[in-house]
Protein backbone atom coordinates (compact mmCIF):
# COMPACT_ATOMS: atom_id res chain seq x y z
CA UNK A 1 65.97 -78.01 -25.39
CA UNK A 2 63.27 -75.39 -25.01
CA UNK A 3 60.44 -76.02 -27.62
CA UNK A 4 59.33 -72.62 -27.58
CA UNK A 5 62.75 -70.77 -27.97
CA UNK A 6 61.12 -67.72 -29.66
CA UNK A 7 59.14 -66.99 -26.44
CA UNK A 8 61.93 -65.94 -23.94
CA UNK A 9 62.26 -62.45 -25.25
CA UNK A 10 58.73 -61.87 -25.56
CA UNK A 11 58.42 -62.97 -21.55
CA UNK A 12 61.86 -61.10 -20.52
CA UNK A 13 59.73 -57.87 -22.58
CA UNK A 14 56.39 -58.21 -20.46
CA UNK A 15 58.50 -58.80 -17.17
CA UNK A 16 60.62 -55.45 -17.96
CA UNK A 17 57.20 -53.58 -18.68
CA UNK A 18 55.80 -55.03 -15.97
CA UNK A 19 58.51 -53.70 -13.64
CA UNK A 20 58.93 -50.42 -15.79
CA UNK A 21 54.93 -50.35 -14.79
CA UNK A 22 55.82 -50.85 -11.12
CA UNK A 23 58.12 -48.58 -10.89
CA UNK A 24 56.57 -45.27 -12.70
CA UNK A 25 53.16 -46.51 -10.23
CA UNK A 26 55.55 -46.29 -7.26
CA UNK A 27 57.23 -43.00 -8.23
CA UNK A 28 53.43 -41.89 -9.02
CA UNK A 29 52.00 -43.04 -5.38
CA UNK A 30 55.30 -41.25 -4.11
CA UNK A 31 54.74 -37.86 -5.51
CA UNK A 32 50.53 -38.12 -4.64
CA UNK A 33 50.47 -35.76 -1.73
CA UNK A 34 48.44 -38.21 1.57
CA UNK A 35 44.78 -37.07 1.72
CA UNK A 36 43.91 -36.74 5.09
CA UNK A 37 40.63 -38.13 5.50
CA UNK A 38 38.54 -37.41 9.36
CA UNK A 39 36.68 -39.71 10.93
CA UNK A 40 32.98 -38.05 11.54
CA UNK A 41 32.62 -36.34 15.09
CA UNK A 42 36.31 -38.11 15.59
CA UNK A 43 38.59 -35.49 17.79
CA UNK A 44 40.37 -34.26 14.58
CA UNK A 45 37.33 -33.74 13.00
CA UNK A 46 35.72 -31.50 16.00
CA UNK A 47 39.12 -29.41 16.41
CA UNK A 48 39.48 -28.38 12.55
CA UNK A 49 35.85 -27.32 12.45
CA UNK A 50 35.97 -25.65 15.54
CA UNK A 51 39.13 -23.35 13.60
CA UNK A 52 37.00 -23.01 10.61
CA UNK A 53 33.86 -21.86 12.53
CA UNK A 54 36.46 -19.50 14.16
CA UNK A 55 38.17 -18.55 11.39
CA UNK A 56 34.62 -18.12 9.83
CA UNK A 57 33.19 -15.92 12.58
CA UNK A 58 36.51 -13.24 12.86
CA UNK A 59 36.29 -12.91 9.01
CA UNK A 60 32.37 -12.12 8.62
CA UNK A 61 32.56 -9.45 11.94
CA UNK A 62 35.44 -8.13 10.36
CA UNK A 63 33.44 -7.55 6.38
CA UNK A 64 30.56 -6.46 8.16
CA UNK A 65 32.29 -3.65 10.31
CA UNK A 66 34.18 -2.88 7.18
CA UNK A 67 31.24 -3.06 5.15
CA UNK A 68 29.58 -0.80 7.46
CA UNK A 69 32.50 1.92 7.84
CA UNK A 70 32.26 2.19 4.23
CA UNK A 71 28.73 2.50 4.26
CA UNK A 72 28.67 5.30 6.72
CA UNK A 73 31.63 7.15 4.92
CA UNK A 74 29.62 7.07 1.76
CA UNK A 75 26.43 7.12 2.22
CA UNK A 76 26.64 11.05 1.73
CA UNK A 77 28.09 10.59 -2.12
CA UNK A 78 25.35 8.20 -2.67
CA UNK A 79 22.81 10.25 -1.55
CA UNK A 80 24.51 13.43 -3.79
CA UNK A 81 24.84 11.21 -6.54
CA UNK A 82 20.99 10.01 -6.14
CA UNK A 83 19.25 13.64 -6.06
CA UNK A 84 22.04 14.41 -9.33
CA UNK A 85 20.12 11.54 -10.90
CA UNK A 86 16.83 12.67 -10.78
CA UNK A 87 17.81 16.38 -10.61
CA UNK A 88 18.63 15.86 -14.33
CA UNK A 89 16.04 13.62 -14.91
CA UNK A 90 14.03 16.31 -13.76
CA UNK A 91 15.76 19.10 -16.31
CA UNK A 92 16.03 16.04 -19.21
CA UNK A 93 12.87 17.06 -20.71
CA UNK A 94 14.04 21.24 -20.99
CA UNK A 95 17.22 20.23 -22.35
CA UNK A 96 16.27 17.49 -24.77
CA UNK A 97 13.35 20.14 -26.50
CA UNK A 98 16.08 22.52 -26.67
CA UNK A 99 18.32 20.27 -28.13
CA UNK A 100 15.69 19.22 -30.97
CA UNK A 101 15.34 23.11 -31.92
CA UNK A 102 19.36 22.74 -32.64
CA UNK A 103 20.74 23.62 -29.46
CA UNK A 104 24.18 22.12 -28.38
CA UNK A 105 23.30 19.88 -25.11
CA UNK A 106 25.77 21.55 -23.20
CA UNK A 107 24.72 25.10 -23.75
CA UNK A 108 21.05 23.97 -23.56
CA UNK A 109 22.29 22.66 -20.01
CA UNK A 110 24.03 25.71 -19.19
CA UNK A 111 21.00 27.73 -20.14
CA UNK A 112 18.68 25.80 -18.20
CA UNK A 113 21.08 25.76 -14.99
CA UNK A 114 21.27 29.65 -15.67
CA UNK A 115 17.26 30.31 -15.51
CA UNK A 116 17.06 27.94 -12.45
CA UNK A 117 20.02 30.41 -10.44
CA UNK A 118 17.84 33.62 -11.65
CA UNK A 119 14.66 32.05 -10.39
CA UNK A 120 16.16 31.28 -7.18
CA UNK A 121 17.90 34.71 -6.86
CA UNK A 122 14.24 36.16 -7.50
CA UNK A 123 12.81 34.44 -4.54
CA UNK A 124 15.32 35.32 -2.17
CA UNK A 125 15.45 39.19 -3.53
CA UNK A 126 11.09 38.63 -2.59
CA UNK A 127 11.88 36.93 0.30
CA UNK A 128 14.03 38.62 2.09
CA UNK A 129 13.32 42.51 2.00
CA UNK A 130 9.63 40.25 3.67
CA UNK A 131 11.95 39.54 6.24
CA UNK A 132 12.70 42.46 7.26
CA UNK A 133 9.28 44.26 6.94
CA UNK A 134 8.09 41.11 8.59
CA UNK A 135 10.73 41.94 11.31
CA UNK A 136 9.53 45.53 11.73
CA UNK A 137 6.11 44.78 12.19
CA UNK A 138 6.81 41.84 14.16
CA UNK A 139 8.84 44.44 16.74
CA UNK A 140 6.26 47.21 16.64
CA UNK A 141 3.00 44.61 17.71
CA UNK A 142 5.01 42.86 19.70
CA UNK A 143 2.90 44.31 23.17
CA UNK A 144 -0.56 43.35 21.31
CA UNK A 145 1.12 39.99 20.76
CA UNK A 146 1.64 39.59 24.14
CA UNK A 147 -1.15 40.77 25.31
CA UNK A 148 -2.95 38.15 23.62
CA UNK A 149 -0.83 35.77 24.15
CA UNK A 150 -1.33 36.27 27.57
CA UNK A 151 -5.22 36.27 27.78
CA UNK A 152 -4.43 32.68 25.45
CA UNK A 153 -2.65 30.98 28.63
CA UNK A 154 -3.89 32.97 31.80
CA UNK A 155 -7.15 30.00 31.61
CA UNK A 156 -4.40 27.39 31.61
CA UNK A 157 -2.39 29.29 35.16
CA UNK A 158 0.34 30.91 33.36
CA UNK A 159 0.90 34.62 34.18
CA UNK A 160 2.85 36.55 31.29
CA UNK A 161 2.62 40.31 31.69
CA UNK A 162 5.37 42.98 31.49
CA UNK A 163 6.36 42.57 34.89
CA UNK A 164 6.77 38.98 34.88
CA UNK A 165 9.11 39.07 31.89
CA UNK A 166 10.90 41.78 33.46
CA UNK A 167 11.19 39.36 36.73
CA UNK A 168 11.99 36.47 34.37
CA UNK A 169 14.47 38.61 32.34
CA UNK A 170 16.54 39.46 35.98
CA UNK A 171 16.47 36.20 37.45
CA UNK A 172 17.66 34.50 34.22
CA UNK A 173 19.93 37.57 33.04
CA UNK A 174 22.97 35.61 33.96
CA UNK A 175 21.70 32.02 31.49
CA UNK A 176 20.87 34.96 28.84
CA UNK A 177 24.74 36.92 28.90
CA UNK A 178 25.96 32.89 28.77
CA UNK A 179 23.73 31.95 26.34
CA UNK A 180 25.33 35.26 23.82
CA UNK A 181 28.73 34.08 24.87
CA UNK A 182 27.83 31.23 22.58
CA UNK A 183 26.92 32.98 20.38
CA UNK A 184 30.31 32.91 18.42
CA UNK A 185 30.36 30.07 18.39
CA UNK A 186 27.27 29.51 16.88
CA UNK A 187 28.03 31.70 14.34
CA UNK A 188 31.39 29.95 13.87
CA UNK A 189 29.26 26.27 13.42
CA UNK A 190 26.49 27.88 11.08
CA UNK A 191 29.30 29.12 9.02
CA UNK A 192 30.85 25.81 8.62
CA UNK A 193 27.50 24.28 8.05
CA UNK A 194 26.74 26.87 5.06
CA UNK A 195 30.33 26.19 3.78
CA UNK A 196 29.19 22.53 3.92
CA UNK A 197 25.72 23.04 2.05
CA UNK A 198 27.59 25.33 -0.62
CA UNK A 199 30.01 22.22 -1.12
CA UNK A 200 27.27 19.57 -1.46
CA UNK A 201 25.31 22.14 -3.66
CA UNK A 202 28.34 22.37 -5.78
CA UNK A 203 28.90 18.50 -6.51
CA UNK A 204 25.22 17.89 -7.02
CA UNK A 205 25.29 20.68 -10.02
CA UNK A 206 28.51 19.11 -10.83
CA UNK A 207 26.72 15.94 -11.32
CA UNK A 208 23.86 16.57 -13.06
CA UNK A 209 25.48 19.00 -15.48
CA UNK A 210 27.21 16.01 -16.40
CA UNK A 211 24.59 13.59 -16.56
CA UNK A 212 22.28 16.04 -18.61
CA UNK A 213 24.86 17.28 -21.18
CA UNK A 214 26.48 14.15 -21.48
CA UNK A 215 22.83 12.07 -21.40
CA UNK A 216 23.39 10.37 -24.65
CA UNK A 217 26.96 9.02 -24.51
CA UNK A 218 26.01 8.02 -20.56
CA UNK A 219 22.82 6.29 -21.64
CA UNK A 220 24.95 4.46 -24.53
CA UNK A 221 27.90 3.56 -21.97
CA UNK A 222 25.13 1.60 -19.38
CA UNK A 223 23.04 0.40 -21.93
CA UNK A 224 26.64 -1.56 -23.82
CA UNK A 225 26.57 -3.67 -21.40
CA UNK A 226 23.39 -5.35 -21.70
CA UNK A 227 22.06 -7.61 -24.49
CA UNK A 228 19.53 -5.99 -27.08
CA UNK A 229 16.56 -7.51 -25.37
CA UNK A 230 17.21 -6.31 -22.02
CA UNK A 231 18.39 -2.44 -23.91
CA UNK A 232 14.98 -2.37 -24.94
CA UNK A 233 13.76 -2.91 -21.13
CA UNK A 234 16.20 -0.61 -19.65
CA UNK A 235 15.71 2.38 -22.16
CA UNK A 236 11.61 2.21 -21.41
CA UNK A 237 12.38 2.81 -18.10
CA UNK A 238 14.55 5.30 -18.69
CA UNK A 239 12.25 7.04 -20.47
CA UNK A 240 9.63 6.68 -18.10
CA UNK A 241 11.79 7.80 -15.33
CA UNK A 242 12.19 11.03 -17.30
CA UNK A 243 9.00 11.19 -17.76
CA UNK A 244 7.27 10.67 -14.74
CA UNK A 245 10.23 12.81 -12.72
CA UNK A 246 10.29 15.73 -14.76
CA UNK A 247 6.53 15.79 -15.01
CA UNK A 248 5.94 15.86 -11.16
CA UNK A 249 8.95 18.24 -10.90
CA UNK A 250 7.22 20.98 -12.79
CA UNK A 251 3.84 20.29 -11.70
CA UNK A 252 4.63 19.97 -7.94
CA UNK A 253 6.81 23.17 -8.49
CA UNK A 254 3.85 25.01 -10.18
CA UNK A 255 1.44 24.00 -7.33
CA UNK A 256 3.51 25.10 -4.48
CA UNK A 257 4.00 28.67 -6.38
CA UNK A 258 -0.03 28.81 -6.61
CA UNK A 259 0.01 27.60 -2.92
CA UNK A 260 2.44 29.76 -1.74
CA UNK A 261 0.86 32.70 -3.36
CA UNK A 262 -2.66 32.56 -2.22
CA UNK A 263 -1.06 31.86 1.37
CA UNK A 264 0.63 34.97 1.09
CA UNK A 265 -2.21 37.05 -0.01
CA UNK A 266 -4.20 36.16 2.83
CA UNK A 267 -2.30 36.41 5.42
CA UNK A 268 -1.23 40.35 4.11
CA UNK A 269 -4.84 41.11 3.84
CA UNK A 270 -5.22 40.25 7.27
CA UNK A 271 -1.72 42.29 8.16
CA UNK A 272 -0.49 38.53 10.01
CA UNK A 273 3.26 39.05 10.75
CA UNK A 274 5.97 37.62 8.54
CA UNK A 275 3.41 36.69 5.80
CA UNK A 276 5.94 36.01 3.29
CA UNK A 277 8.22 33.41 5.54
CA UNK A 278 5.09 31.83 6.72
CA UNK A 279 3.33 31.73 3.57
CA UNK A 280 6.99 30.05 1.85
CA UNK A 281 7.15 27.13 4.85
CA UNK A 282 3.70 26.28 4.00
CA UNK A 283 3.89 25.71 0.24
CA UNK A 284 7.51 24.06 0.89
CA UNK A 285 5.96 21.60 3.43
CA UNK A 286 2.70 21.45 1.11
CA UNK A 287 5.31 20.27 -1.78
CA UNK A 288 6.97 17.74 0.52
CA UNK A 289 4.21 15.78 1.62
CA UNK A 290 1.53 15.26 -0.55
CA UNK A 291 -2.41 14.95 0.29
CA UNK A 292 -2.11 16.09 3.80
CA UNK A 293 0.73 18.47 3.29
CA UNK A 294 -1.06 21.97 3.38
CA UNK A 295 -3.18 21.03 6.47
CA UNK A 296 0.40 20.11 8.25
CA UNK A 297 2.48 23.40 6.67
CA UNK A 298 -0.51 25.50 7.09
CA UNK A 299 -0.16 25.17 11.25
CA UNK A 300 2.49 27.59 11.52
CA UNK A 301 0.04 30.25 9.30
CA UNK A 302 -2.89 29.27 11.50
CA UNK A 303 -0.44 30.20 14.55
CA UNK A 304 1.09 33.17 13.30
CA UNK A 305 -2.70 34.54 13.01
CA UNK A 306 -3.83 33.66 16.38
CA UNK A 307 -1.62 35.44 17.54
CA UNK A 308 -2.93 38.51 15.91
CA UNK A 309 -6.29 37.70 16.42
CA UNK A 310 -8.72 34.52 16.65
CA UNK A 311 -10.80 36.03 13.71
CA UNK A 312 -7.39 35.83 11.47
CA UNK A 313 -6.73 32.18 12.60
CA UNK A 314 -10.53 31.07 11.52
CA UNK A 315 -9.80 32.96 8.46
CA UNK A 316 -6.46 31.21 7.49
CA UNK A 317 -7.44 27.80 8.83
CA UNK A 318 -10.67 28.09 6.47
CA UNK A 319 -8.74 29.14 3.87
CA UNK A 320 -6.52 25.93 4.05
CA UNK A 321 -8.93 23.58 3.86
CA UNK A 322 -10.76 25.60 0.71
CA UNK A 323 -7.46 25.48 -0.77
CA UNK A 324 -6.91 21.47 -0.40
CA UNK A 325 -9.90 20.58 -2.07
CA UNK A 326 -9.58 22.90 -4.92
CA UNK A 327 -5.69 21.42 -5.19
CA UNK A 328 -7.32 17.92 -4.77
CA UNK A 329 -9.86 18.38 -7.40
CA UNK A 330 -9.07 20.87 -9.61
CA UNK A 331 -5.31 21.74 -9.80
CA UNK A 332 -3.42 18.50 -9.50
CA UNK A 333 -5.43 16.53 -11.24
CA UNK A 334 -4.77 18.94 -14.19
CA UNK A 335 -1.46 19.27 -13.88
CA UNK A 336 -0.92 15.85 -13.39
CA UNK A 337 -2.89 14.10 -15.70
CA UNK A 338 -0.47 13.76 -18.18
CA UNK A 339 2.45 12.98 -15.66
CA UNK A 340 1.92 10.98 -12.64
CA UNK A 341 -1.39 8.75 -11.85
CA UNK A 342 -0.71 7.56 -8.00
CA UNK A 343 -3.11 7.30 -6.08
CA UNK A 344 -3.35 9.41 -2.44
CA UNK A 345 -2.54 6.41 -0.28
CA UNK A 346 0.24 5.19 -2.11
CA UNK A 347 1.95 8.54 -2.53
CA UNK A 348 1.56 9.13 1.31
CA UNK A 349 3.24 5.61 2.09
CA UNK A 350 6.20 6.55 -0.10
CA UNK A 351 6.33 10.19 1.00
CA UNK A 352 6.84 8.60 4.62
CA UNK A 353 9.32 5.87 3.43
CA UNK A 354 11.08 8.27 1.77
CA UNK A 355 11.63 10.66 4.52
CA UNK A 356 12.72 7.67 6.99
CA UNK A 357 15.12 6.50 4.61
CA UNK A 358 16.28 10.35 3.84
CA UNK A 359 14.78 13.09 5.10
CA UNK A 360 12.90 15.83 3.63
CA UNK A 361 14.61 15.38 0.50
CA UNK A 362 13.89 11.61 -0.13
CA UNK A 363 10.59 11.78 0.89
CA UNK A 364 10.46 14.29 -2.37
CA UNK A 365 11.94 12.05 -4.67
CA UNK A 366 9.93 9.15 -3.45
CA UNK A 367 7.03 10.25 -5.77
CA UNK A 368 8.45 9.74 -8.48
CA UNK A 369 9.75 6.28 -7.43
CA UNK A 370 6.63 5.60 -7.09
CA UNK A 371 5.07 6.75 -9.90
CA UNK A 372 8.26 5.15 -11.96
CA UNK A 373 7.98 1.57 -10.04
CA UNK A 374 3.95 1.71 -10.91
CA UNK A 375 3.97 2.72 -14.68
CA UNK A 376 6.84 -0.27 -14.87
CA UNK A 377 4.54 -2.77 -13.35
CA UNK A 378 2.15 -1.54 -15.83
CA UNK A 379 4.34 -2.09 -18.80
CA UNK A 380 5.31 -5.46 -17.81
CA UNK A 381 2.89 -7.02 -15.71
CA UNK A 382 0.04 -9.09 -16.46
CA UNK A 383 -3.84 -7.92 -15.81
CA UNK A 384 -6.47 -10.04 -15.96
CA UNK A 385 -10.29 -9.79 -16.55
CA UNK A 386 -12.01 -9.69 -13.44
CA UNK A 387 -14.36 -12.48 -12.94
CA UNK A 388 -17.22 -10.28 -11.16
CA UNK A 389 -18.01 -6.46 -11.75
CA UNK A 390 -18.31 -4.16 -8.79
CA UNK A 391 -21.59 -5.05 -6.86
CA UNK A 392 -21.73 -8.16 -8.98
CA UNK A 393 -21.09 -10.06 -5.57
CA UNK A 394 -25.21 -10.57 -4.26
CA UNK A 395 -26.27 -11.17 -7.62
CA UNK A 396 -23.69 -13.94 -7.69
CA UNK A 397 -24.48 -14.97 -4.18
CA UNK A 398 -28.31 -16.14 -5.35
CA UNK A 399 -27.05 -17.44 -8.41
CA UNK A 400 -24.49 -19.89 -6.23
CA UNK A 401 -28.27 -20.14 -3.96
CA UNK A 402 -29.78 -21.13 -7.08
CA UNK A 403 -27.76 -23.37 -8.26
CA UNK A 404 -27.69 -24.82 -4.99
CA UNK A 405 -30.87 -25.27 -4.49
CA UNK A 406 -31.57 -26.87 -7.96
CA UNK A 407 -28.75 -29.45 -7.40
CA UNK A 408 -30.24 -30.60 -4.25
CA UNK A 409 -33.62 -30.76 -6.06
CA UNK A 410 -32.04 -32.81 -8.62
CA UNK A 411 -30.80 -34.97 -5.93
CA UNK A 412 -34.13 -35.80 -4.29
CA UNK A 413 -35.82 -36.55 -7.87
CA UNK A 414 -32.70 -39.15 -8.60
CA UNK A 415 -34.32 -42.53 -8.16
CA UNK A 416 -31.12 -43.92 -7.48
């Protein structure tokens, strides 16, 4: 007999785990999907990174031209969408003085967008009756113009008298009845283009309507998503953008209307053809590029003049530079004191970023970038004493001499 009778059920139990074990592993290792595992720089290996580097390749050309499609196709709405953004930052400060007096934001924006259409309307009803009295006179001294114009390029060998132009006139008559043949459609593509301007004209007041009558709930909507900390950061900026873009907006508009107007006076003292026109493009480019603007927008003036007379040209060319330094000295730094503090070099860097990134219009709105991205590193940057004051740098030259000096003495009195 067995003398351990009680110890048969307890083996047949571990053998039926045991195989109940075996067989839920098996069923286990039978439902593991096989890992397929590549041998380094083995011919698997090579093939299957070789489809992958393919695969790789065809999918990043294929997000970059997409990328870049969408890029080009909407570039333009970014660009609208940009000038709506500072456009209202520019009108923010109008609006929100309004709206403290207990004006409704909307009508305060409506109000504001009103005076802006009447101001415009006002230049173009000065401007253009100008025009035409700039036309007129241009057509009636048109022989004294050429005249001098002549004597200007007969040192250089060019002949232009009346019957040169009349030669000129025959032999190119037929370029000149081809040349008004397109003519239509000319008119037909500067028709399209104006329909085009009115359009993008159109969104951008669209835009910043919105963004200025709506300023509150949209500056509560962005700043929800950030924590309080970061609000705080955000809403300085904000504020500093406003500031700092509606500042140079009125004081760069001021300027170019005291530019503008001087311009003009001088050149209808001096009876210079299309005063008004010239005298315009001159504060406009004056207003676009800062430091060196006027001496750039003041060559078509200078022009316009010489061909009047070489007395005129002096006059306006003197008259220029006069003008720049009292602008430089006297005008913006009042009317910018309070606004914008950039510095000539760093305005003219942006200016000319600006305008390869944009165009005229960019290289506007780049001042105020940089007057925005400067008060912000103000804010939040750290400054530091400076170790030596301005022409400190001789005086600590003889010191370093000095001490110098009185080391090595020390040196040669050390015994040891």
């Amino acid at each position: 007999m067995d003398p351990n009778p009680p110890d048969q059920p307890a083996d047949g139990a571990e053998s039926s785990a045991g195989n109940e074990a075996e067989r839920s592993a098996g069923n286990e290792a039978g439902q593991r999907p096989r890992v397929t595992v590549f041998q380094p720089w083995s011919s698997a290996f090579v093939r299957h990174a070789a489809l992958w580097l393919i695969a790789a390749i065809v999918g990043g050309l294929f997000l970059e031209r997409l990328a870049d499609s969408l890029a080009h196709r909407l570039a333009g709405i970014f660009q609208l969408i940009v000038v709506s953004l500072f456009l209202s930052f520019a009108i923010e400060p109008a609006v929100g003085w309004l709206a403290r007096r207990g004006w409704r934001r909307g009508l305060a924006t409506g109000l504001i967008f009103l005076a802006v259409a009447v101001a415009v309307a006002g230049l173009l009803a000065l401007l253009i009756p100008a025009v035409v009295t700039g036309t007129r006179q241009l057509i009636t001294s048109l022989p004294d113009l050429l005249n001098n114009l002549a004597k200007y390029l007969k040192p250089f060998g060019v002949k232009l008298d009346r019957a040169s132009l009349q030669q000129q006139l025959t032999k190119y008559s037929d370029d000149l009845i081809s040349a008004a043949q397109q003519v239509t459609g000319g008119i037909l593509h500067v028709a399209a283009t104006l329909a085009g301007v009115l359009f993008e004209v159109s969104v951008v007041a669209f835009f910043t309507f919105y963004m200025v009558a709506q300023g509150p709930q949209l500056r509560r909507a962005v700043l929800s998503r950030f924590r309080p900390r970061r609000q705080r950061q955000i809403l300085v900026v904000w504020e500093e953008a406003i500031r700092q873009t509606g500042g140079y907006f009125y004081s760069r508009l001021l300027i170019a209307v005291i530019n503008g107007s001087l311009m003009f006076l001088v050149l209808w003292i001096r009876n210079v053809p299309f005063a008004a026109p010239l005298a315009v493009f001159e504060a406009t480019i004056a207003t676009f590029i800062p430091a060196v603007g006027t001496y750039i927008g003041g060559a078509a003036p200078v022009l316009g003049a010489l061909l009047v007379s070489p007395l005129d040209a002096i006059i306006a060319l003197a008259w220029i530079i006069v003008y720049q330094q009292i602008e430089n000295y006297l005008l913006a730094p009042k009317l910018t004191a309070k606004t914008m503090d950039v510095s000539a070099p760093i305005a003219f860097a942006a200016a000319l970023i600006g305008g390869a990134l944009g165009g005229f219009l960019f290289a506007f709105l780049s001042l105020p970038v940089a007057g925005i991205i400067q008060s912000v590193i103000r804010s939040y940057g750290h400054r530091y004493d400076v170790v030596a004051e301005a022409g400190g740098g001789d005086r600590a030259g003889r010191g370093d001499r000095a001490v110098d000096e009185g080391g090595a003495g020390g040196q040669a009195e050390d015994p040891t």
